[in-house]
Protein backbone atom coordinates (compact mmCIF):
# COMPACT_ATOMS: atom_id res chain seq x y z
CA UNK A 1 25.16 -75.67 0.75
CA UNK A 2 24.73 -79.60 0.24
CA UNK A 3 27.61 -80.97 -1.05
CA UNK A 4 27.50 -82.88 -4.58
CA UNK A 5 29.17 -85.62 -6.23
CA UNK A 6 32.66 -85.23 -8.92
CA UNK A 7 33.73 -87.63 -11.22
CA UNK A 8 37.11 -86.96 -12.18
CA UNK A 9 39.05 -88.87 -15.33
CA UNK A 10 42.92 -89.39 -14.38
CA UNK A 11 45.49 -89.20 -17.14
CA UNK A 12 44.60 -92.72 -17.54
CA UNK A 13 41.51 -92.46 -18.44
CA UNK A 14 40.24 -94.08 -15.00
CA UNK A 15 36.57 -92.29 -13.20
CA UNK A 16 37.51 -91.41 -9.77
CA UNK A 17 34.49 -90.48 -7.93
CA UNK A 18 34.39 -87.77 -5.03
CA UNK A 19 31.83 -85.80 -3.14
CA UNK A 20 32.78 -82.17 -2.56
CA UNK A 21 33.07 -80.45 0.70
CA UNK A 22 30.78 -77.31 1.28
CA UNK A 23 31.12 -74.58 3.21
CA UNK A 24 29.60 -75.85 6.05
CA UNK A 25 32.14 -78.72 6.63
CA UNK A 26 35.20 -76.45 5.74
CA UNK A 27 34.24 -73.99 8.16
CA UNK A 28 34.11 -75.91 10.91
CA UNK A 29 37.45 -77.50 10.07
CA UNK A 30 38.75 -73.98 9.93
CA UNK A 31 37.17 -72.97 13.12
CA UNK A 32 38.90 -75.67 15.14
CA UNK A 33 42.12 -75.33 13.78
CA UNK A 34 42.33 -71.53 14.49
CA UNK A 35 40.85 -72.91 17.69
CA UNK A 36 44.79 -74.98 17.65
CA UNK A 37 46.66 -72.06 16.28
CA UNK A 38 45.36 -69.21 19.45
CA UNK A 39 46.11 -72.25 22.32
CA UNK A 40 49.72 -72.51 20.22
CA UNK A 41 50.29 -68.73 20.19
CA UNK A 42 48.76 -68.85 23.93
CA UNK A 43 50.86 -71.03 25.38
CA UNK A 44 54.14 -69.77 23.89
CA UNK A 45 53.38 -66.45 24.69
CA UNK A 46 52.83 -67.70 28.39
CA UNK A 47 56.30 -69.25 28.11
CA UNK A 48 57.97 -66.13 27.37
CA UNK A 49 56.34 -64.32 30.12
CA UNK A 50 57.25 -67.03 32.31
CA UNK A 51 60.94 -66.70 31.11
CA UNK A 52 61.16 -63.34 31.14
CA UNK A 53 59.59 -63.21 34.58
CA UNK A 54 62.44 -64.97 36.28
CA UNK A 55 64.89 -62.64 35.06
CA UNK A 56 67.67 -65.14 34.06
CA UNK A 57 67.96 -63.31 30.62
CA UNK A 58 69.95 -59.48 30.33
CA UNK A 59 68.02 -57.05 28.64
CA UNK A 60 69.62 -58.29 25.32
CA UNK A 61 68.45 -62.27 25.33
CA UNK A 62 65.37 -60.57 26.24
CA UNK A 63 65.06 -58.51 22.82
CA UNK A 64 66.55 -61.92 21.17
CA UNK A 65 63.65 -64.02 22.87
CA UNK A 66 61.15 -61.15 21.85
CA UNK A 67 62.14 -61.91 18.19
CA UNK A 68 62.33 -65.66 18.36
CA UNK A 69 58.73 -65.20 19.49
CA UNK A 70 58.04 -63.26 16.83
CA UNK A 71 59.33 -66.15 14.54
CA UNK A 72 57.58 -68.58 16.25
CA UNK A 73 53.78 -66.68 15.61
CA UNK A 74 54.93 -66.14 12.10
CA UNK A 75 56.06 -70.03 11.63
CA UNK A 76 53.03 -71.07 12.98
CA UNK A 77 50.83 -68.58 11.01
CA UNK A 78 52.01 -69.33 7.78
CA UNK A 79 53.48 -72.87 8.19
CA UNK A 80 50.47 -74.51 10.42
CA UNK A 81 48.04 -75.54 7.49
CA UNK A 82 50.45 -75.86 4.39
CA UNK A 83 52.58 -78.45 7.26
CA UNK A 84 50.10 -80.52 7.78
CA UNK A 85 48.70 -81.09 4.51
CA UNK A 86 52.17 -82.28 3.76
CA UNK A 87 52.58 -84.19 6.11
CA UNK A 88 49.06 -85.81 6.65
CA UNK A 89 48.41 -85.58 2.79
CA UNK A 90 45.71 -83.00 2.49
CA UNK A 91 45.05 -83.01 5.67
CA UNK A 92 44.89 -80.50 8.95
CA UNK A 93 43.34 -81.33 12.64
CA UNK A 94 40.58 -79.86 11.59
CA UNK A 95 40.36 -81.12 8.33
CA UNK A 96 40.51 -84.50 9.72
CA UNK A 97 37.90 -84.15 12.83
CA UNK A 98 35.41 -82.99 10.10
CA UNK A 99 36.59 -85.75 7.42
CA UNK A 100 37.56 -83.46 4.51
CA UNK A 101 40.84 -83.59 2.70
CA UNK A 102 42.29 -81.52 -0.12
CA UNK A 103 43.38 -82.95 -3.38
CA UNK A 104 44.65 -81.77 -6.68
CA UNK A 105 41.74 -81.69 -9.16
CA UNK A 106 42.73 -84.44 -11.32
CA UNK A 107 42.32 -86.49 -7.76
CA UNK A 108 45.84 -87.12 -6.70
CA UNK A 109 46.89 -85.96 -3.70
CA UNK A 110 48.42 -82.74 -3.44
CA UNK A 111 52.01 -82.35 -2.88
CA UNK A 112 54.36 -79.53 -0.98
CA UNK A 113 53.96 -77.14 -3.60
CA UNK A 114 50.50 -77.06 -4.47
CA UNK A 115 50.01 -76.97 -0.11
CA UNK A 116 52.14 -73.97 0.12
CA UNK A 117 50.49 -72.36 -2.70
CA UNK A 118 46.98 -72.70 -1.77
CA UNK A 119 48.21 -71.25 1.62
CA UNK A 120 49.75 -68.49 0.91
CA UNK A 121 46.96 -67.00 -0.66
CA UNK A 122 44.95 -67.87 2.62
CA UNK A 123 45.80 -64.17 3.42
CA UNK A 124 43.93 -62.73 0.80
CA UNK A 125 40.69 -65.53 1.15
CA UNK A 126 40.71 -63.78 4.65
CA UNK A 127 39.87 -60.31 3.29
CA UNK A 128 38.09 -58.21 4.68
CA UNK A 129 37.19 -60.30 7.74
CA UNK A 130 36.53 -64.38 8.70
CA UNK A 131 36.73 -65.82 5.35
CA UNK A 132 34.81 -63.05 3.79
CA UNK A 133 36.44 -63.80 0.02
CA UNK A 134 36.68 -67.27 0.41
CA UNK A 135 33.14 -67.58 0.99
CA UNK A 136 31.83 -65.29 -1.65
CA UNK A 137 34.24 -67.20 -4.00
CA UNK A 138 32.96 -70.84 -2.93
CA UNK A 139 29.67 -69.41 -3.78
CA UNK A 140 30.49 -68.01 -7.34
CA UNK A 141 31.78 -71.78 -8.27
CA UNK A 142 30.17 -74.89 -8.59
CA UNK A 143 33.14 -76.90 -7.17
CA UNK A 144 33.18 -74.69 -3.70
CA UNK A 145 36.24 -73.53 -4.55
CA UNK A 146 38.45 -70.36 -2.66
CA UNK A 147 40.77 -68.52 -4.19
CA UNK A 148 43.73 -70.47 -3.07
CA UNK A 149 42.24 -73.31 -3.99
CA UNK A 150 42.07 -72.22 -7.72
CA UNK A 151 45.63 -71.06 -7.79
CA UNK A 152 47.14 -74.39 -6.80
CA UNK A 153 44.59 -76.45 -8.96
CA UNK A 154 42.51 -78.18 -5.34
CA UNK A 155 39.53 -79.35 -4.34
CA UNK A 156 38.59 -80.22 -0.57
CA UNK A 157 36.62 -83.28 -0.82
CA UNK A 158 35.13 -85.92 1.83
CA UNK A 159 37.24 -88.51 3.11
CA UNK A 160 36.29 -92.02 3.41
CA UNK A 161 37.13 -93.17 6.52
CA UNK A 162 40.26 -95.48 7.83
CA UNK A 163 37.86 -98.60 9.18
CA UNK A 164 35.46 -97.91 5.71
CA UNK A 165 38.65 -97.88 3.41
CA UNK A 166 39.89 -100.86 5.26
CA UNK A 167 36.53 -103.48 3.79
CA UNK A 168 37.68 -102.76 0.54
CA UNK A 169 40.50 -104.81 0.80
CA UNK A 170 38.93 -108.13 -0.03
CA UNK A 171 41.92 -110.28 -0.74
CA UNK A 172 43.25 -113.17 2.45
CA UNK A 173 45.76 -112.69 4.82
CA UNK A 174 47.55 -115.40 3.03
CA UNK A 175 48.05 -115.95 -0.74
CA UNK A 176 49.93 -118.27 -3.15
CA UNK A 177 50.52 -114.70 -5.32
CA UNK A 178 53.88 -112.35 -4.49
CA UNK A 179 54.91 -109.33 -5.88
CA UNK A 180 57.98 -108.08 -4.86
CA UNK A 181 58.16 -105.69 -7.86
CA UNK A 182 55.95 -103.60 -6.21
CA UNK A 183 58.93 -101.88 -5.11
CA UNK A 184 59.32 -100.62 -8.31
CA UNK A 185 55.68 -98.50 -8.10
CA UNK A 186 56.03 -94.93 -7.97
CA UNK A 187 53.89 -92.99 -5.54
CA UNK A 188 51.52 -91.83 -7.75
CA UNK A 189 50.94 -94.81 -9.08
CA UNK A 190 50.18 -96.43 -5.84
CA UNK A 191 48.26 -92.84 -4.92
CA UNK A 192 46.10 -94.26 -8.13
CA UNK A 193 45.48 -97.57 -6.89
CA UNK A 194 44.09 -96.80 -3.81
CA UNK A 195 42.43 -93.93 -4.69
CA UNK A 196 40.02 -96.76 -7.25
CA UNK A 197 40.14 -99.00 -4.10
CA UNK A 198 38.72 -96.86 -2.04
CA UNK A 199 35.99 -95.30 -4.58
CA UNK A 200 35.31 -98.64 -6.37
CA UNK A 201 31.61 -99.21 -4.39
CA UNK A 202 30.87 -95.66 -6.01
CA UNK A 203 31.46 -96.40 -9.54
CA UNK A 204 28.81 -98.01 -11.79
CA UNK A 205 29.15 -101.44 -12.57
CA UNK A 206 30.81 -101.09 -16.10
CA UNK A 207 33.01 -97.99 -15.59
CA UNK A 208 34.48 -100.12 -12.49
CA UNK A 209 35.48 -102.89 -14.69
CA UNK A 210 36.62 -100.85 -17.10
CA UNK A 211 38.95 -99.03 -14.80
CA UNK A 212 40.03 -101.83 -12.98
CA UNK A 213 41.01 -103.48 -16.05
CA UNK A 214 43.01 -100.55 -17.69
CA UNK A 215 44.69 -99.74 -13.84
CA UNK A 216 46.19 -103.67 -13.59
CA UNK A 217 46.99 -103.84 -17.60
CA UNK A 218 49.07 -100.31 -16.60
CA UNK A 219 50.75 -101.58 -13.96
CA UNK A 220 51.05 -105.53 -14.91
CA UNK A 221 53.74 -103.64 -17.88
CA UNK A 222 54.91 -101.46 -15.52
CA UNK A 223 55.93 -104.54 -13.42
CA UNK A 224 57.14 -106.80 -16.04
CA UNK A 225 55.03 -109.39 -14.85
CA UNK A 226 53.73 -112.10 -16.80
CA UNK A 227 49.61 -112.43 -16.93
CA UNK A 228 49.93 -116.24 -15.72
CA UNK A 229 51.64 -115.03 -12.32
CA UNK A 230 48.97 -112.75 -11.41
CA UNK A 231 45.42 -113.24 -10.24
CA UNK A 232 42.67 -113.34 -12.77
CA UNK A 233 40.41 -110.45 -10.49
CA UNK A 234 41.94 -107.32 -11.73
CA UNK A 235 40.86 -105.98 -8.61
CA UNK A 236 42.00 -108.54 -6.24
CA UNK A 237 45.32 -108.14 -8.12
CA UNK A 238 45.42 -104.33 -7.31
CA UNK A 239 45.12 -105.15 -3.57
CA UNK A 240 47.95 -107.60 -3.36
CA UNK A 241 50.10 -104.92 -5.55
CA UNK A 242 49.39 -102.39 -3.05
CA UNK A 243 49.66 -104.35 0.05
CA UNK A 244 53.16 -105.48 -0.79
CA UNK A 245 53.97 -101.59 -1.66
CA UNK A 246 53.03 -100.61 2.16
CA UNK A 247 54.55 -103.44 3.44
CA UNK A 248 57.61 -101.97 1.95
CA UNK A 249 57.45 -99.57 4.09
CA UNK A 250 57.91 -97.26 1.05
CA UNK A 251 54.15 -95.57 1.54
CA UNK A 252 52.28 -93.74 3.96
């Protein structure tokens, strides 16, 4: 299936533009990390063998190890995909060797919740074999959307890569502008700004402007600072807001 472009409005009325991940792309992000998951399972399993070989446990840490193991392939099972897309923010291995990410569908990034959700229900997108309801359901909906995926409101979408997001920061090294208030930015705020950085060579002309304009009017009041201390390049002053927020150490 060839994947197609999503605009999304925010809350704030700002076009956020996306192109969706088909199956093709998902499945071989799947593939590998099951790929992960069997050398995990693999390799503990040879551990306990290995253990129990030596015989330094009675028969009783034996039947303990047996259902610490047991914990472990259940952890991993359950925990491997909605743990990572905490932690690496939509994210898996796999999702990140074939560029994908998940988001929510107003464009944010999803949080621990919404990961845990859309992977519980992984069990049933399983059914009755490899992905055999997840695929019939990506097909049945224009946004390739699984079942899990519609229970915690998420899209899987293509990333833009690290070096590519990197040229859209346009401002210098150096600058007579600070903005120590940046502090004061919540996450998803700064989850807004960069998500318009990164899309802004995507976005027509006008609609660019326009969101550019209504993202640093929103966060100029936010910040309590005055329009004379600021750059007159709503997007230039973006950048320096959301440099100074990383440098913070208070993101990513």
């Amino acid at each position: 299936m060839a994947t197609d472009k999503l605009t999304i409005d925010t809350p704030e009325q700002v076009h956020l533009e996306f192109v969706l991940a088909g199956i093709g792309s998902r499945f071989m992000a799947v593939f590998l990390d099951h790929i992960i998951q069997f050398l995990i399972y693999l390799a503990l399993f040879i551990v306990f063998l290995i253990v129990k070989g030596t015989g330094v446990f009675s028969v009783q840490w034996s039947i303990w190890a047996e259902v610490v193991l047991v914990f472990f392939n259940f952890f991993i099972y359950w925990g491997y995909f909605a743990g990572f897309e905490i932690l690496w923010r939509g994210q898996t291995p796999g999702k990140r060797w074939a560029g994908i990410r998940v988001i929510k569908d107003s464009g944010r990034p999803v949080n621990a919740f919404e990961a845990i959700g859309r992977n519980l229900v992984r069990v049933l997108d399983f059914l009755p074999g490899f992905y055999g309801v997840g695929i019939v359901t990506m097909l049945l909906n224009a946004k390739n959307r699984r079942l899990g995926d519609f229970v915690a409101g998420t899209l899987v979408v293509h990333d833009s890569p690290a070096k590519e997001s990197d040229l859209f920061f346009n401002t210098p090294a150096k600058t007579d502008y600070s903005f120590p208030q940046a502090a004061k930015l919540t996450l998803a705020e700064a989850d807004l700004i960069e998500a318009f950085l990164a899309r802004r060579l995507d976005i027509p002309p006008e609609v660019r402007q326009n969101s550019a304009r209504q993202i640093a009017n929103m966060i100029t009041t936010k910040l309590g600072i005055p329009p004379d201390a600021r750059p007159a390049d709503n997007e230039n002053f973006l950048e320096l807001v959301v440099k100074e927020f990383r440098n913070r150490a208070r993101y990513r």
